[in-house]
N, C-alpha and C. Protein backbone atom coordinates (compact mmCIF):
# COMPACT_ATOMS: atom_id res chain seq x y z
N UNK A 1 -3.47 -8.51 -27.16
CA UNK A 1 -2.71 -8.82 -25.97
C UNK A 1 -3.67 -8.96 -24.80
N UNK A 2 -3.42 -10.24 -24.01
CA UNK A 2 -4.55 -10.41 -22.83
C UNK A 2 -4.06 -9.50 -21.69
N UNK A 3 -4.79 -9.49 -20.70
CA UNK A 3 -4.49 -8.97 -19.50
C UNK A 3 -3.11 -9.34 -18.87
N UNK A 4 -2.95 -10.48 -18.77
CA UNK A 4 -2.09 -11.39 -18.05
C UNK A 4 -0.71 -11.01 -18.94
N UNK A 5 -0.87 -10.55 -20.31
CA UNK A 5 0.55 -10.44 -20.74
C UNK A 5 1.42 -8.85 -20.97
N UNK A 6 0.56 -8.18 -20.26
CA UNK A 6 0.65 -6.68 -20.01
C UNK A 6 1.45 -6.79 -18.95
N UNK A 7 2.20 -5.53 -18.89
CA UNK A 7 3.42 -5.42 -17.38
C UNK A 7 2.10 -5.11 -16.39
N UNK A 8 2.31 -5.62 -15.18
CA UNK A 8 1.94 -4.76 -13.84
C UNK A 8 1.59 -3.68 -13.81
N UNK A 9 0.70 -3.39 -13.07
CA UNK A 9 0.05 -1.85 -12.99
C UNK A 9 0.88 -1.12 -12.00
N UNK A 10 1.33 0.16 -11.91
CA UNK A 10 2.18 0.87 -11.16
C UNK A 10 1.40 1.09 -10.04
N UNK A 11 1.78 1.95 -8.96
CA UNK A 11 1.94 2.71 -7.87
C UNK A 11 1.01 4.43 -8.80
N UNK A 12 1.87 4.38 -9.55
CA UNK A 12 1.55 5.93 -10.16
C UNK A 12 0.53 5.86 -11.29
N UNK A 13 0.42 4.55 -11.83
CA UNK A 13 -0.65 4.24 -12.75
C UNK A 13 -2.29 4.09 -11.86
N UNK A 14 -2.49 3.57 -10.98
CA UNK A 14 -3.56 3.43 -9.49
C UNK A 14 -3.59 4.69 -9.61
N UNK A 15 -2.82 5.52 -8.91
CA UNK A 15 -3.26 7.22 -8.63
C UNK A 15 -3.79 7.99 -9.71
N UNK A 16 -3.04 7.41 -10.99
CA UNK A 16 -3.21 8.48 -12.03
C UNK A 16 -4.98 8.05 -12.52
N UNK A 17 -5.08 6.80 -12.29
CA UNK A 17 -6.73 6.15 -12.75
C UNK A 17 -7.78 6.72 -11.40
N UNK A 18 -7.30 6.75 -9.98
CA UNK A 18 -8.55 7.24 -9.08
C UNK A 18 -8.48 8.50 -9.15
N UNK A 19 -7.41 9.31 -10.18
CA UNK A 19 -7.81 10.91 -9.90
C UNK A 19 -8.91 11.44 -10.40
N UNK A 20 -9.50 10.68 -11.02
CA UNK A 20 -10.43 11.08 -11.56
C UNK A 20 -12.06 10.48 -10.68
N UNK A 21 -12.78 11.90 -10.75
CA UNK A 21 -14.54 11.46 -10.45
C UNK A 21 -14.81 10.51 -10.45
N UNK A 22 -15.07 10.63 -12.00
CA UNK A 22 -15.43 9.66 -12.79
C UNK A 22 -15.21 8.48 -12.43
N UNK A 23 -13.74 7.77 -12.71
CA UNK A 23 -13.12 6.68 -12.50
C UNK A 23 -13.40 6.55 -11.03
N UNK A 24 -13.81 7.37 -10.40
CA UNK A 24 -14.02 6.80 -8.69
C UNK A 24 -15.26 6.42 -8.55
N UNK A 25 -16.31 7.18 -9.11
CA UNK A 25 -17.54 6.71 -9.74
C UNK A 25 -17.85 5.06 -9.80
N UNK A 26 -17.27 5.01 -11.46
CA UNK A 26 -17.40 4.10 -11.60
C UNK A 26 -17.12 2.26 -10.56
N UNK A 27 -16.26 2.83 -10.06
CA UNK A 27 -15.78 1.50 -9.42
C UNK A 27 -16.54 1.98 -8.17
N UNK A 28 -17.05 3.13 -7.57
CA UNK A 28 -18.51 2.75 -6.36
C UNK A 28 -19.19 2.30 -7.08
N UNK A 29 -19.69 2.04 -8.36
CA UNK A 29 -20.96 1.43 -9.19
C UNK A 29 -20.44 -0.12 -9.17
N UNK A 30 -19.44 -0.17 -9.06
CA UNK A 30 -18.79 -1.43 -9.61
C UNK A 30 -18.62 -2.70 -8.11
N UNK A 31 -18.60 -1.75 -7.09
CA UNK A 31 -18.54 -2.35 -5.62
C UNK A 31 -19.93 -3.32 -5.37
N UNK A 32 -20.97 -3.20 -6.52
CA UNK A 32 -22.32 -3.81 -6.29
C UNK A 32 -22.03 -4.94 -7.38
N UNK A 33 -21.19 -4.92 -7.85
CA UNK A 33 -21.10 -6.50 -9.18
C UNK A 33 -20.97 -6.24 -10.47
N UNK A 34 -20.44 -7.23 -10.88
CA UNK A 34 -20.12 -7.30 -12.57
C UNK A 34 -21.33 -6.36 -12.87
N UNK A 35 -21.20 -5.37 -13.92
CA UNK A 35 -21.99 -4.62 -14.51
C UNK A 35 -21.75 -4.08 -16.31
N UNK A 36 -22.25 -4.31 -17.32
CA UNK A 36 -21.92 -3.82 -18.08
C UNK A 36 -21.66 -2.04 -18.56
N UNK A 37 -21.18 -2.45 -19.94
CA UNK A 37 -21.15 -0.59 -20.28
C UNK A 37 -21.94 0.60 -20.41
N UNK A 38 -23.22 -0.45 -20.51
CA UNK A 38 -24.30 0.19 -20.87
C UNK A 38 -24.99 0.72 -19.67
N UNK A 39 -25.00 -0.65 -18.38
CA UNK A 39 -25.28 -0.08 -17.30
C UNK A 39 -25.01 0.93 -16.57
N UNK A 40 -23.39 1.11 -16.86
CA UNK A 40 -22.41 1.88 -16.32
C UNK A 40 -22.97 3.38 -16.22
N UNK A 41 -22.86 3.48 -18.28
CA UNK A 41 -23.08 4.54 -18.76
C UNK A 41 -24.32 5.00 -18.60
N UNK A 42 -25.57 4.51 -18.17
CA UNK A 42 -26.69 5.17 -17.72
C UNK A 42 -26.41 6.04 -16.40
N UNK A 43 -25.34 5.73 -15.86
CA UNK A 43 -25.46 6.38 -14.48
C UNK A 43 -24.60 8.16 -14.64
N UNK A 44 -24.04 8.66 -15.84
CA UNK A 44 -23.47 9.54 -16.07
C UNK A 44 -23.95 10.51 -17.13
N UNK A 45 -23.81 11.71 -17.09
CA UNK A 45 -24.19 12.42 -18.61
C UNK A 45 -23.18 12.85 -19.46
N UNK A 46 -22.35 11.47 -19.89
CA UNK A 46 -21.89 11.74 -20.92
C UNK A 46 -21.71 10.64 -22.10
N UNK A 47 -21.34 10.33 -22.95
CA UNK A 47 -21.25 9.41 -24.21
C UNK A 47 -21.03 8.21 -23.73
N UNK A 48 -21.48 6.86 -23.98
CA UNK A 48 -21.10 5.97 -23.96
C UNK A 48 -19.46 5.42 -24.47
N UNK A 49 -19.26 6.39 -25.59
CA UNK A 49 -17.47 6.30 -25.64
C UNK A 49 -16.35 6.60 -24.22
N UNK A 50 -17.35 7.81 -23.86
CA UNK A 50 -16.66 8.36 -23.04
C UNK A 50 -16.15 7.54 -21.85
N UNK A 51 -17.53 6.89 -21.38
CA UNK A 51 -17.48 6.14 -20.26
C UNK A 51 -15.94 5.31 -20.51
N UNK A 52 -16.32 4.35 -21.94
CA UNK A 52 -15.47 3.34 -22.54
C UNK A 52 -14.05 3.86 -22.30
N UNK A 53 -13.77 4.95 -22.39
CA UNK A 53 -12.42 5.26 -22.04
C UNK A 53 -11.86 5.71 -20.95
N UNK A 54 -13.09 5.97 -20.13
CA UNK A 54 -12.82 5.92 -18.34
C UNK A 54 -12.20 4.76 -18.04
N UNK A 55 -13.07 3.49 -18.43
CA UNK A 55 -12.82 2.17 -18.09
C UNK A 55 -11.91 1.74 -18.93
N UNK A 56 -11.42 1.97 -19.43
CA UNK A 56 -10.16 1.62 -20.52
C UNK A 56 -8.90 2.08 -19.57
N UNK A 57 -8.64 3.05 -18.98
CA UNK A 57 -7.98 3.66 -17.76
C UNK A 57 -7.71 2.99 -16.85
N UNK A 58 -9.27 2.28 -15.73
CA UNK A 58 -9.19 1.62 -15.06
C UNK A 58 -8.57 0.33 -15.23
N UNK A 59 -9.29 0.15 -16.37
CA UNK A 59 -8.35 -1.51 -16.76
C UNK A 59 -7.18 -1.62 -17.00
N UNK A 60 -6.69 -0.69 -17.46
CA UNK A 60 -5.01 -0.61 -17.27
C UNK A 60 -4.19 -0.37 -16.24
N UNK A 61 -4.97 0.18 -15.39
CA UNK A 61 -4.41 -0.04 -13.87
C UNK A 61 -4.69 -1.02 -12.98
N UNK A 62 -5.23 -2.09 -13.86
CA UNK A 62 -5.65 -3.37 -13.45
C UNK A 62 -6.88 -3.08 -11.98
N UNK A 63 -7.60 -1.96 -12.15
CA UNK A 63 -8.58 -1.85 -11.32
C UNK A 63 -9.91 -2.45 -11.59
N UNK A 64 -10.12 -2.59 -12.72
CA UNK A 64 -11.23 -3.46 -13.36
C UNK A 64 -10.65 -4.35 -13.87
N UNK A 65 -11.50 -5.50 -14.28
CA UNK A 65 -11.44 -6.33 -15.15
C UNK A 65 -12.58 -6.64 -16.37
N UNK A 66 -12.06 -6.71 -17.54
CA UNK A 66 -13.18 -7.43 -18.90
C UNK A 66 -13.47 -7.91 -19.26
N UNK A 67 -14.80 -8.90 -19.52
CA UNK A 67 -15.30 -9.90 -19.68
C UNK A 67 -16.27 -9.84 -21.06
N UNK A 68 -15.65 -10.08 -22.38
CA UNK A 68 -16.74 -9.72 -23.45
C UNK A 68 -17.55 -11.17 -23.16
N UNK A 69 -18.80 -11.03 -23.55
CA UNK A 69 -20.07 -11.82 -24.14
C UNK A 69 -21.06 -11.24 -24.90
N UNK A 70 -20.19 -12.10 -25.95
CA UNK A 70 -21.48 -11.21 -27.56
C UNK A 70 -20.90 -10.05 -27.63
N UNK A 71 -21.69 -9.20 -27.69
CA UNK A 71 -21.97 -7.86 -27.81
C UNK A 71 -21.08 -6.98 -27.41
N UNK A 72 -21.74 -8.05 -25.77
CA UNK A 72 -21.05 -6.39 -24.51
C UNK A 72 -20.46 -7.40 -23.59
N UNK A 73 -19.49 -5.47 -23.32
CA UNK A 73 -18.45 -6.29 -22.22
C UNK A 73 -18.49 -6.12 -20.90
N UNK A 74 -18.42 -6.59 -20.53
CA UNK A 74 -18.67 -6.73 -18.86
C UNK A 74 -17.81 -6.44 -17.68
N UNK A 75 -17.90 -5.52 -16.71
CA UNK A 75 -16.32 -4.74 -15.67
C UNK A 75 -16.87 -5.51 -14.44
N UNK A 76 -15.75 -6.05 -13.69
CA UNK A 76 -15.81 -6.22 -12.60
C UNK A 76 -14.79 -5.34 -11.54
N UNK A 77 -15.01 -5.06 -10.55
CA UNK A 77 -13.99 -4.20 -10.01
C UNK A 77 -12.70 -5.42 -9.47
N UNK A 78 -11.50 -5.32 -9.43
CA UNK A 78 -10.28 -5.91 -9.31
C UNK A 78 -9.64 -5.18 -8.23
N UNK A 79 -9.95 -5.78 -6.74
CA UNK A 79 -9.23 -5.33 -5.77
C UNK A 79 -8.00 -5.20 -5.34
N UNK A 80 -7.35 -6.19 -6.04
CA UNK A 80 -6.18 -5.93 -5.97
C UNK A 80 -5.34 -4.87 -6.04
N UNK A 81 -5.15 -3.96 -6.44
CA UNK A 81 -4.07 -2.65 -6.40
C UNK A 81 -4.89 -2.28 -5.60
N UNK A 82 -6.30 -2.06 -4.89
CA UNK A 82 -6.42 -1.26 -3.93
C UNK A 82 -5.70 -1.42 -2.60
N UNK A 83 -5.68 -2.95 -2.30
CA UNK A 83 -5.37 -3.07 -1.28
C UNK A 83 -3.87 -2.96 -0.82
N UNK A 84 -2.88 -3.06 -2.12
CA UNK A 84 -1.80 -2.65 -2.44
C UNK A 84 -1.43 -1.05 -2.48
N UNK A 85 -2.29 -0.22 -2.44
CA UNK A 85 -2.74 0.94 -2.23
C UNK A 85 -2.88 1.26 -0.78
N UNK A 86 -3.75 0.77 -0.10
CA UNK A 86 -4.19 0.74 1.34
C UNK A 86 -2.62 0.07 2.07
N UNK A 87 -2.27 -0.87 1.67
CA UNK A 87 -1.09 -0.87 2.37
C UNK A 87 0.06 0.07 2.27
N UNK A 88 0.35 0.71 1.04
CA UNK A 88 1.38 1.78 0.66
C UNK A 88 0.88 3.11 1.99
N UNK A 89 -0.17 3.27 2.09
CA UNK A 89 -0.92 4.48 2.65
C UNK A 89 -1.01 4.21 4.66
N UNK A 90 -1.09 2.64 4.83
CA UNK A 90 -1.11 2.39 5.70
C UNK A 90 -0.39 3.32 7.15
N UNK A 91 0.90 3.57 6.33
CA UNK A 91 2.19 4.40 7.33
C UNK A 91 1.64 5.72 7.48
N UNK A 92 1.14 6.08 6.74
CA UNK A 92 0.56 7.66 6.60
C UNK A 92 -0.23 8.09 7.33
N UNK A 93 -1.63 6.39 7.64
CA UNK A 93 -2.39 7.13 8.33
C UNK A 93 -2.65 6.87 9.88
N UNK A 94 -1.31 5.69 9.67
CA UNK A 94 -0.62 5.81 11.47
C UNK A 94 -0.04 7.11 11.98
N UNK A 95 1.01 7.90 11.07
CA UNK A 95 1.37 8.77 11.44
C UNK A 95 0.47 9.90 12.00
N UNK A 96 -1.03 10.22 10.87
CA UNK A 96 -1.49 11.06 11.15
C UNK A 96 -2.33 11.19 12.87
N UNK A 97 -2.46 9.23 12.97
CA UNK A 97 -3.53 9.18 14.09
C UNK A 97 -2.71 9.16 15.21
N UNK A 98 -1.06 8.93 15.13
CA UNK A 98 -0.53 9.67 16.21
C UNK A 98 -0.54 10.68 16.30
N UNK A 99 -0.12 11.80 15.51
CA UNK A 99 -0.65 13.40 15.53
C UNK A 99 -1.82 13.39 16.11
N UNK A 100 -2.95 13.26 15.85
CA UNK A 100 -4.27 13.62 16.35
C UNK A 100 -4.32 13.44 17.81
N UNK A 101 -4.17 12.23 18.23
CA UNK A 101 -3.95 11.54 19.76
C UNK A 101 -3.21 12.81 20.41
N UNK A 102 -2.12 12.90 20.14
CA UNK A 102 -1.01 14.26 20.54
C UNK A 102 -1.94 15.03 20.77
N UNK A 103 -2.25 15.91 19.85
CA UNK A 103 -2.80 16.97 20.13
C UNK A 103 -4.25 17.13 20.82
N UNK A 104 -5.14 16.01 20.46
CA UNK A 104 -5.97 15.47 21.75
C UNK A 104 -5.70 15.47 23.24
N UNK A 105 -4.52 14.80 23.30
CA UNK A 105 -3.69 15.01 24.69
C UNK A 105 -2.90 16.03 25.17
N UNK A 106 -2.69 16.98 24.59
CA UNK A 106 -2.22 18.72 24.91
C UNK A 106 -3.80 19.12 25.04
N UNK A 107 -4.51 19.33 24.22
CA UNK A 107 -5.93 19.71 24.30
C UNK A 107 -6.21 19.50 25.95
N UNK A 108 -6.62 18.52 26.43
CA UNK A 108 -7.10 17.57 27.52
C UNK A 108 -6.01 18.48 28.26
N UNK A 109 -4.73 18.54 28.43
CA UNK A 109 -4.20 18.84 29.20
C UNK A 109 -4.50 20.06 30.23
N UNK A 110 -4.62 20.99 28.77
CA UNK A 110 -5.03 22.75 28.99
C UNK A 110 -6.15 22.63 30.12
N UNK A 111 -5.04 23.80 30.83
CA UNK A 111 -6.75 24.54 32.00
C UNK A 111 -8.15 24.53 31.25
């Protein structure tokens, strides 16, 4: 089954893939360009399987994408749900920066 014929990646599928280090890891490694598994996996101390099923995660939350040639396969990071992310979050962190302002401005107020 290709990418394209998989349902949509959730709201709760995104969260459940950046809860992890790791998986946050990887896609700062991934913010520099297509990189393979091998590359990946040099940057961690654990199994090259292991990695494989970090990114098996990500790709199902459509945060990466896979590109086999030959051998090996190749991740690119897939911005999309982030920014779908960043907009879900957007309200949150208006709310908070009105709070802050507030209490900046009671602060300021005080003798």
């Amino acid at each position: 089954m290709s990418a394209s014929d998989q349902a949509p990646a959730t709201a709760d599928d995104v969260f459940a893939a950046l809860a992890s280090p790791v998986r946050r890891d990887l896609l700062r490694l991934l913010l520099g360009g297509t990189r393979t598994v091998n590359e990946l996996a040099a940057h961690f101390d654990m199994s090259r399987p292991s990695v494989s099923e970090h990114l098996r995660v990500l790709r199902d939350a459509r945060l990466v994408s896979e590109r086999k040639a030959g051998r090996e396969r190749h991740y690119s990071l897939e911005p999309r749900p982030l920014l779908e992310l960043r907009d879900w979050l957007n309200p949150y962190e208006k709310f908070w920066r009105q709070r802050m302002r507030a209490l900046r401005d009671a602060l300021e107020e005080e003798p």
